[in-house]
C-alpha atoms as a PDB file:
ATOM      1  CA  UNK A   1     -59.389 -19.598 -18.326  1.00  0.00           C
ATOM      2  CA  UNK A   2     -62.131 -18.058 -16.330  1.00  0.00           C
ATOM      3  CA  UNK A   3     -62.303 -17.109 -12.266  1.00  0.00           C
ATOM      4  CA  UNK A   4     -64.189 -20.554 -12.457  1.00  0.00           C
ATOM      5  CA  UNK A   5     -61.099 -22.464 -13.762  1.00  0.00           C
ATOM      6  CA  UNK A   6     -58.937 -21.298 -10.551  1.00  0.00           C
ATOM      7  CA  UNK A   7     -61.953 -21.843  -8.150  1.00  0.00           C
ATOM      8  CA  UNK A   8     -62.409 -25.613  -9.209  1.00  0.00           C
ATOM      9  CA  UNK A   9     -58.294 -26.426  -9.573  1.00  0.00           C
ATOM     10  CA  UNK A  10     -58.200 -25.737  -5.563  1.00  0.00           C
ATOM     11  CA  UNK A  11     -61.821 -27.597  -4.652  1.00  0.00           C
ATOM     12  CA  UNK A  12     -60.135 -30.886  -6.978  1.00  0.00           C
ATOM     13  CA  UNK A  13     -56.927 -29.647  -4.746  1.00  0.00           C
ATOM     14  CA  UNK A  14     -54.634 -30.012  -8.279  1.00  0.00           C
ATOM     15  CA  UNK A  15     -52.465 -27.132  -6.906  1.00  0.00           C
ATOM     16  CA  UNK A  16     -49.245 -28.563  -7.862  1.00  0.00           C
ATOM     17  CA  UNK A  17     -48.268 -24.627  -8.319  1.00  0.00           C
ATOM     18  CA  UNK A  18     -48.236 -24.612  -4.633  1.00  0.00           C
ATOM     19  CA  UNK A  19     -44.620 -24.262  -3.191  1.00  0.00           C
ATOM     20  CA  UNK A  20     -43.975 -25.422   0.471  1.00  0.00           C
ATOM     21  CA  UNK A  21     -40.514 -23.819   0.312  1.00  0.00           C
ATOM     22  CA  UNK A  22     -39.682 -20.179   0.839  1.00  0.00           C
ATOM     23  CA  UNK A  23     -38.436 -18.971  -2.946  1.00  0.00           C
ATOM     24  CA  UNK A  24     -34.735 -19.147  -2.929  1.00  0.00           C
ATOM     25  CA  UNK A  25     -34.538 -16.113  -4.822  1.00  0.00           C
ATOM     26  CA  UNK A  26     -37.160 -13.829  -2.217  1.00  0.00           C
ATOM     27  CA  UNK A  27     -34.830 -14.578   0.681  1.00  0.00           C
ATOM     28  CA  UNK A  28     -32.171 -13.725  -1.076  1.00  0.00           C
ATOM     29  CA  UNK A  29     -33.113 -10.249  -2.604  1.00  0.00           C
ATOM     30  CA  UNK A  30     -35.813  -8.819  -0.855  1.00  0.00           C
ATOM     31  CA  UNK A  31     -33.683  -7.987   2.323  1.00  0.00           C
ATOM     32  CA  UNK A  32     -31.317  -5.856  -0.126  1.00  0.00           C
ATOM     33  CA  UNK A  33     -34.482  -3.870  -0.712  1.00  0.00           C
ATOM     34  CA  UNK A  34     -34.405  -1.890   2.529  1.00  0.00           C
ATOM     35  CA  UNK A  35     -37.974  -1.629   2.501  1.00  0.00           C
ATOM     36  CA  UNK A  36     -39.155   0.066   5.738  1.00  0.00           C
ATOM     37  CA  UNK A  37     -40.420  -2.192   8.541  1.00  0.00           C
ATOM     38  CA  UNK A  38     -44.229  -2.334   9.119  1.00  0.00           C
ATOM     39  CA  UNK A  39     -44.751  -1.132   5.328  1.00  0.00           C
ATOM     40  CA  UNK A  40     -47.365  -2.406   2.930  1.00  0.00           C
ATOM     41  CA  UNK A  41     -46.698  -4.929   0.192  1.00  0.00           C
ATOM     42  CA  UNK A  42     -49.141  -6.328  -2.302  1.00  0.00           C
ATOM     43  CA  UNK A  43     -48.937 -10.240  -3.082  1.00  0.00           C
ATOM     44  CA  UNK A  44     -51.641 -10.746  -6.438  1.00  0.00           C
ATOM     45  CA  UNK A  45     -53.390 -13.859  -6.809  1.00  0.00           C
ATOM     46  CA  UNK A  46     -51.752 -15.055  -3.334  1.00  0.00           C
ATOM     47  CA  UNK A  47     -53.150 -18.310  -3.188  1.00  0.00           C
ATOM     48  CA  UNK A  48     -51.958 -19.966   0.329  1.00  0.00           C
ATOM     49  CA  UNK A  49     -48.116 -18.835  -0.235  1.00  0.00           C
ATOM     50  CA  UNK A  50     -46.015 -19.586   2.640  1.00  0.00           C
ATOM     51  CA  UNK A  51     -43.571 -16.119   0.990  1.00  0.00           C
ATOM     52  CA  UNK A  52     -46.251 -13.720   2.441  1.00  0.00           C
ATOM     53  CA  UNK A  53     -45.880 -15.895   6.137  1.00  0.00           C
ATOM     54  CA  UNK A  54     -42.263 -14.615   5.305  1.00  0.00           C
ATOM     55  CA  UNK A  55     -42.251 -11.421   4.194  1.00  0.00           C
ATOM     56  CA  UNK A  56     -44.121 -10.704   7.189  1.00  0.00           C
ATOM     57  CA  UNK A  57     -41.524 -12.074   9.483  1.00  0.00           C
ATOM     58  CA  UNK A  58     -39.181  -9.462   7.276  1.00  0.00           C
ATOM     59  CA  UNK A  59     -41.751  -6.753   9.314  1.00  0.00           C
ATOM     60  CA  UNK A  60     -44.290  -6.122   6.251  1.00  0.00           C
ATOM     61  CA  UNK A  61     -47.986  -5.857   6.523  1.00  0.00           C
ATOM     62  CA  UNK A  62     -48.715  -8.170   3.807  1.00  0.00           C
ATOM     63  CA  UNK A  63     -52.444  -7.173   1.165  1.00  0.00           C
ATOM     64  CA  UNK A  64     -53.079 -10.064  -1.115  1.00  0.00           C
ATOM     65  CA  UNK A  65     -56.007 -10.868  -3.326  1.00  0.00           C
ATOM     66  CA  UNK A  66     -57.168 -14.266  -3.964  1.00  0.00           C
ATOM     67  CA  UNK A  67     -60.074 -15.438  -6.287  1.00  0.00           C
ATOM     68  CA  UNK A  68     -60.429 -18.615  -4.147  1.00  0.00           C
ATOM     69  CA  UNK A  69     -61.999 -18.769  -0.554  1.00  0.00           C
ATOM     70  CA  UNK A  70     -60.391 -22.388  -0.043  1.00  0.00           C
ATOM     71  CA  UNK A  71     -56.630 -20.929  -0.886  1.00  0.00           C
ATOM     72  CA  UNK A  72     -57.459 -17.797   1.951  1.00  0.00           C
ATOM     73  CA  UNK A  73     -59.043 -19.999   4.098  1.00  0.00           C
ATOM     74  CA  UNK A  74     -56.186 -22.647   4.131  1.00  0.00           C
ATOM     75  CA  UNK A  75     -53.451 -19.979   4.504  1.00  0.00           C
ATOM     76  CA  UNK A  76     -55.200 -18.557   7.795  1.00  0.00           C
ATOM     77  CA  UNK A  77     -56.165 -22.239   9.069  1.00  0.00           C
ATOM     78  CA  UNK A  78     -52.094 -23.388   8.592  1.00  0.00           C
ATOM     79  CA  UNK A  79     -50.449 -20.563   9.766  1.00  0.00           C
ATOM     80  CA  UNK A  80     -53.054 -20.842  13.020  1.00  0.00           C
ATOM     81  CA  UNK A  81     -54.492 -17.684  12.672  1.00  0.00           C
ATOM     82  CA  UNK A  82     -58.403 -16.892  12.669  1.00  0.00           C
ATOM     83  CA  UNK A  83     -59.454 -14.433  10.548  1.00  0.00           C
ATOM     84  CA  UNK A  84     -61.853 -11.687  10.791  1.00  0.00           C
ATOM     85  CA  UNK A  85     -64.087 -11.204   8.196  1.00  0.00           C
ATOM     86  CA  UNK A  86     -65.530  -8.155   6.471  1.00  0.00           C
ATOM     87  CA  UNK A  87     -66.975  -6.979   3.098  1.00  0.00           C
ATOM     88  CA  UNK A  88     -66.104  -4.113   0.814  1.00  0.00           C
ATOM     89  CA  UNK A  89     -68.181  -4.395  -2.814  1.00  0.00           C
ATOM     90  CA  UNK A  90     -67.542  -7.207  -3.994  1.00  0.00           C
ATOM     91  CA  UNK A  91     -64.813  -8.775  -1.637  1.00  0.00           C
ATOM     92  CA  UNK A  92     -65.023 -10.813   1.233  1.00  0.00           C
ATOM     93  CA  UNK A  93     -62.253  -9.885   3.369  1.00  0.00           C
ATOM     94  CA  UNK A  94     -60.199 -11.816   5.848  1.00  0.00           C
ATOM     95  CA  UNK A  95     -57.435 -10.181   8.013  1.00  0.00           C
ATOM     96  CA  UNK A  96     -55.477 -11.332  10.881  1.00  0.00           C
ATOM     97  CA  UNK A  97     -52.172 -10.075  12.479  1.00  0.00           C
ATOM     98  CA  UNK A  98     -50.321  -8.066   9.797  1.00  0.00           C
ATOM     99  CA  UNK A  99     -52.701 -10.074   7.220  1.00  0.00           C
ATOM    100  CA  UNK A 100     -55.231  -8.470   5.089  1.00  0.00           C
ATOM    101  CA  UNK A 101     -56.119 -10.862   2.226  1.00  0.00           C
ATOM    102  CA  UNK A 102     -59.457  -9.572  -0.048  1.00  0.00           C
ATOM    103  CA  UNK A 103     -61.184 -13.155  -1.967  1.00  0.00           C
ATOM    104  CA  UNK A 104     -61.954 -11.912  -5.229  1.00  0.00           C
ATOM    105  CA  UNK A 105     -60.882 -10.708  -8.661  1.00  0.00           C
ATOM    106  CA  UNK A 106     -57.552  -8.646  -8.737  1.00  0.00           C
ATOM    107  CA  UNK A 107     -59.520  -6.429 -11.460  1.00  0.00           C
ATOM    108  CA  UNK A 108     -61.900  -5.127  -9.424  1.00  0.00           C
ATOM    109  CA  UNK A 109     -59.555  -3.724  -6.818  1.00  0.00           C
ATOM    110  CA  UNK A 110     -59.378   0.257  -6.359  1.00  0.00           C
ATOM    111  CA  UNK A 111     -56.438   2.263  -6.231  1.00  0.00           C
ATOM    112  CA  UNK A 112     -57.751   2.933  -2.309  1.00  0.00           C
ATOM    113  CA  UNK A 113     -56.976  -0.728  -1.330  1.00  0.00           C
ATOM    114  CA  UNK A 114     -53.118  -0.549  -2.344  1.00  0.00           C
ATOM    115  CA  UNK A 115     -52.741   3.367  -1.187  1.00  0.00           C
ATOM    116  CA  UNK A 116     -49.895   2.234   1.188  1.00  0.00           C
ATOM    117  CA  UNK A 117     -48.048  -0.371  -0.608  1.00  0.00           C
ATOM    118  CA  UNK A 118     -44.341   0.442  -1.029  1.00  0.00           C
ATOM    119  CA  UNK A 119     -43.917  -3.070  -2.980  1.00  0.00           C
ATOM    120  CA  UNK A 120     -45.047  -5.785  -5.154  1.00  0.00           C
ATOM    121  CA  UNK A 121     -44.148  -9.103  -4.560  1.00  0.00           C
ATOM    122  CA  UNK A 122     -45.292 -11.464  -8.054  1.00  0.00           C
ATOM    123  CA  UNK A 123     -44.082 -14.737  -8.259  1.00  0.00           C
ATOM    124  CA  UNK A 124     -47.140 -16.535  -9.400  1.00  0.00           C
ATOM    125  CA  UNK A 125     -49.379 -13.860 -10.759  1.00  0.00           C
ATOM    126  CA  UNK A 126     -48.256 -12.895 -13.901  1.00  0.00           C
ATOM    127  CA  UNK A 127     -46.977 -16.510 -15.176  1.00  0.00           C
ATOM    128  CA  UNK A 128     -50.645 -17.921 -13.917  1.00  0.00           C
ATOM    129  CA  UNK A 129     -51.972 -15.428 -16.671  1.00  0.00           C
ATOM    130  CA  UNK A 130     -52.279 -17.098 -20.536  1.00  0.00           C
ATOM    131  CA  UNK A 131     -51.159 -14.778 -22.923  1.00  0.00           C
ATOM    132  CA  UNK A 132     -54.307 -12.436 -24.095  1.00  0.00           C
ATOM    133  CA  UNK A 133     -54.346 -11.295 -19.979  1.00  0.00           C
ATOM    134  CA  UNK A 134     -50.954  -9.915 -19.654  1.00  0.00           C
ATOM    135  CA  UNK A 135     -51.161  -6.971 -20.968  1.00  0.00           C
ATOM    136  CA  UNK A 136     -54.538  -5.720 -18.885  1.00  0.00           C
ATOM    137  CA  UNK A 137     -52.684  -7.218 -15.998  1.00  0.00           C
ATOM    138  CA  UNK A 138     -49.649  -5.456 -15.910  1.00  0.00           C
ATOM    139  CA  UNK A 139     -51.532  -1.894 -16.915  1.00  0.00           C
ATOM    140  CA  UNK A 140     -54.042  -2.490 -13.927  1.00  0.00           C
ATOM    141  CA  UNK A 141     -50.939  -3.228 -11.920  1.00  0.00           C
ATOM    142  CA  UNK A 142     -49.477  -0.060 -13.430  1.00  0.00           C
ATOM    143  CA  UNK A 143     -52.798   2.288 -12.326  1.00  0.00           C
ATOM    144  CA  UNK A 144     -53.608   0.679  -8.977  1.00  0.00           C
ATOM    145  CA  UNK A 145     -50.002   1.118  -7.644  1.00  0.00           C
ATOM    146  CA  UNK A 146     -48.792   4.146  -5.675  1.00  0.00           C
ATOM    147  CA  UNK A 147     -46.236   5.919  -7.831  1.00  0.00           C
ATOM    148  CA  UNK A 148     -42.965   5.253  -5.689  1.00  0.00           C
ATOM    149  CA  UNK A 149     -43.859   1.705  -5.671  1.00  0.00           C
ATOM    150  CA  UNK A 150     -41.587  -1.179  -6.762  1.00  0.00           C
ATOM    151  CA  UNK A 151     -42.417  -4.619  -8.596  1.00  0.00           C
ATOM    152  CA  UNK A 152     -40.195  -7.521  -7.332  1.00  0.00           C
ATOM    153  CA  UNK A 153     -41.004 -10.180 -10.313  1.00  0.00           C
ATOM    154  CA  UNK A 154     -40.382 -13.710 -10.368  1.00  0.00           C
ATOM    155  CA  UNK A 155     -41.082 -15.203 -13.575  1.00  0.00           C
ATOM    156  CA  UNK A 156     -39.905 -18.734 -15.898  1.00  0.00           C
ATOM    157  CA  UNK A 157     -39.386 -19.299 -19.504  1.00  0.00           C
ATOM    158  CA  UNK A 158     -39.231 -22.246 -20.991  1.00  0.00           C
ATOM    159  CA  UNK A 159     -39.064 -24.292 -24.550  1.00  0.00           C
ATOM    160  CA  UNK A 160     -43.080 -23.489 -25.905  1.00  0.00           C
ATOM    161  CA  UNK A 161     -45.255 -26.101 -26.841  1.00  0.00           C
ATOM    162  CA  UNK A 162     -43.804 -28.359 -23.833  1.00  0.00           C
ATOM    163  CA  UNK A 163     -46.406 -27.811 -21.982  1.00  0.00           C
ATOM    164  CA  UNK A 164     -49.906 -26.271 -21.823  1.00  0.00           C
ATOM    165  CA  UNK A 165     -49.662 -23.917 -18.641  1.00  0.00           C
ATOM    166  CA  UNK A 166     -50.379 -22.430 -16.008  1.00  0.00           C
ATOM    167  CA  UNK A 167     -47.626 -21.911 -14.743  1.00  0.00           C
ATOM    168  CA  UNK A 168     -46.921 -20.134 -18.670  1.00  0.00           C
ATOM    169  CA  UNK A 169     -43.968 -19.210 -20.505  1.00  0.00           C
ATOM    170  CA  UNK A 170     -43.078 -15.725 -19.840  1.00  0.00           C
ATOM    171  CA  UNK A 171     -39.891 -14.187 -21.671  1.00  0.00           C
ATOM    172  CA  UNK A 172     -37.453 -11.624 -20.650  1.00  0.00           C
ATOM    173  CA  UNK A 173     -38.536  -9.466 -23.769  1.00  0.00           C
ATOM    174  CA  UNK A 174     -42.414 -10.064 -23.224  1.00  0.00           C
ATOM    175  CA  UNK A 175     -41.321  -8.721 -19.783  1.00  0.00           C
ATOM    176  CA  UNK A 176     -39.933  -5.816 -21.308  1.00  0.00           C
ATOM    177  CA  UNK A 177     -42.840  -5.743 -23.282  1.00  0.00           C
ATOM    178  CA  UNK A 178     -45.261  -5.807 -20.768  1.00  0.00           C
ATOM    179  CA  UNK A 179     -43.765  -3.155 -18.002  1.00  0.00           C
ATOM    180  CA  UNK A 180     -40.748  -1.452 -19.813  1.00  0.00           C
ATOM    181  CA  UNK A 181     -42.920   2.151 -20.715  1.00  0.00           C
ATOM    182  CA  UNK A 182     -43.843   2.412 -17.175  1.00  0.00           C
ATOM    183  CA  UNK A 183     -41.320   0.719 -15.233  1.00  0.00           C
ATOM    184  CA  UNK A 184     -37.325   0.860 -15.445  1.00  0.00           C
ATOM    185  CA  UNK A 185     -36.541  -3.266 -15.548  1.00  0.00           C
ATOM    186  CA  UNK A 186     -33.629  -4.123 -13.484  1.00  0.00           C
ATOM    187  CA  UNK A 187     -32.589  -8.401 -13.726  1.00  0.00           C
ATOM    188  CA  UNK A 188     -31.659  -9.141 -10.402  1.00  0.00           C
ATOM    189  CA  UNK A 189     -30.463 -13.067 -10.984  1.00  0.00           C
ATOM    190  CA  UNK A 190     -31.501 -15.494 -14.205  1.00  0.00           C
ATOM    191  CA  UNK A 191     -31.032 -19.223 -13.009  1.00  0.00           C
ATOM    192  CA  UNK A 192     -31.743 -22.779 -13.908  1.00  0.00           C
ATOM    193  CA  UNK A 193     -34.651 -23.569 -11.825  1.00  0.00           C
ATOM    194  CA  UNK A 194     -35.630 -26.957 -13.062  1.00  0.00           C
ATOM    195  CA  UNK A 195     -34.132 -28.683 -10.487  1.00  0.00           C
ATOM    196  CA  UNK A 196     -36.470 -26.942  -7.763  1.00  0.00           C
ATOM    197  CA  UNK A 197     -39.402 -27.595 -10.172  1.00  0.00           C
ATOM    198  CA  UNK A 198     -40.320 -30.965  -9.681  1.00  0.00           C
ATOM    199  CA  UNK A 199     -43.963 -30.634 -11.368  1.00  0.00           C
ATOM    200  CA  UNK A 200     -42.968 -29.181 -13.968  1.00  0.00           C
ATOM    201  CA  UNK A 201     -40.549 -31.863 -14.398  1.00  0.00           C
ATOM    202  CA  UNK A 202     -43.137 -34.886 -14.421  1.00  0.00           C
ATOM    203  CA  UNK A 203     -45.075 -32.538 -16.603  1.00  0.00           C
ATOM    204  CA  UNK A 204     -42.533 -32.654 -19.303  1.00  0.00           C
ATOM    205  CA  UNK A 205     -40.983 -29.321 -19.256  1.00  0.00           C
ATOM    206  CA  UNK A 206     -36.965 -30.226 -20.147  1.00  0.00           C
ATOM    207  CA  UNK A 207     -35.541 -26.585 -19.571  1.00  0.00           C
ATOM    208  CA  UNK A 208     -36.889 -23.803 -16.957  1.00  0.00           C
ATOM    209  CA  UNK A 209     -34.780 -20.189 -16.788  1.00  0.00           C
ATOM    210  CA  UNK A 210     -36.479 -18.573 -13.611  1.00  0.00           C
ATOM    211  CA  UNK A 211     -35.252 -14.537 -13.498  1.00  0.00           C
ATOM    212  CA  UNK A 212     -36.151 -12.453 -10.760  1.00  0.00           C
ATOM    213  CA  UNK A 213     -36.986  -8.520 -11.866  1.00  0.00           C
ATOM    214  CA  UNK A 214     -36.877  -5.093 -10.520  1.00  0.00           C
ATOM    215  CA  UNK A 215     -39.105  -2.937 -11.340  1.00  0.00           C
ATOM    216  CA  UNK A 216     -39.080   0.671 -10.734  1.00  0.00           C
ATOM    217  CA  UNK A 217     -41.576   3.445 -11.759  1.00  0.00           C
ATOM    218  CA  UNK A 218     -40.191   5.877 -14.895  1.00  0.00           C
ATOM    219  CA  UNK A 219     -39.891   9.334 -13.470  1.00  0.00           C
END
């Protein structure tokens, strides 16, 4: 999986990743957050996710980065909204309203881009990432972050071998794994999600536990 593999999946448009639904378990938790209005949250490989049209109506200036200029362009064009665009090494950026979305590689970000984030919102970044990626994902996520900020982490487990992902496999203990030095790892709600998971369904997969984390810097 190369930045070339994500580029082509949404010019073929097979983006059955793409949810058209809020995620039950954002609306649900995030509010309980208390994050302060007109703060900055960080969406990773955003894609065209409707969640960051709604965390913005929660009052959240929303940064995302993208590898693909059809996902950006598509999430500006549907939500009616024309974007200005800039450059900054090697992203194009397009903002508009409280949107600021950089098309490129999440590894090449600088600290300076996320200076103001108070939160992470991940529901399709770290389970888009095959296994010998995780680990330089989550410690990038780890260095670029402010200190006080918090990770809210959706991720899914299911049987392996069912399916070839993306979306992969990620356990509660590789979570652990992954973020537990760093971060203190609070499980907000585990919950059958197969039923909301109708690609992954047709796909074959016959069992889907979707958690949703908290994560919170170690002092």
């Amino acid at each position: 999986m190369d930045k070339a593999f994500w580029r082509e999946r949404w010019q073929r448009r097979e983006i059955g990743f793409h949810q058209q639904r809020i995620h039950a378990l954002l609306s649900r938790y995030w509010p309980k957050l208390g994050l302060p209005q007109g703060s900055a949250v960080f969406v990773p490989l955003a894609g065209k996710s409707r969640d960051m049209a709604w965390l913005a109506t929660q009052g959240h200036r929303i940064i995302g980065v993208e590898l693909s200029d059809v996902a950006v362009r598509e999430f500006f064009d549907e939500g009616g909204l024309v974007a200005n665009r800039s450059s900054a090494g090697a992203f194009e950026i397009f903002s508009a309203g409280p949107f600021e979305l950089y098309c490129g590689d999440f590894f090449e970000l600088t600290p300076s881009v996320l200076k103001d984030v108070v939160a992470v919102y991940d529901r399709a970044a770290l389970i888009a990432l095959p296994p010998q990626m995780r680990a330089a994902y989550a410690e990038a996520l780890a260095r670029l972050l402010p200190p006080e900020a918090i990770i809210f982490l959706i991720a899914i487990d299911y049987p392996e071998g069912e399916i070839t992902g993306p979306p992969f496999s990620v356990s509660p203990d590789e979570v652990r794994r992954l973020y537990g030095l760093a971060f203190e790892i609070e499980v907000l709600e585990s919950r059958d999600g197969l039923a909301d998971s109708d690609n992954l369904k047709k796909r074959g997969v016959t069992r889907l536990e979707e958690t949703a984390y908290l994560l919170r810097r170690r002092s």
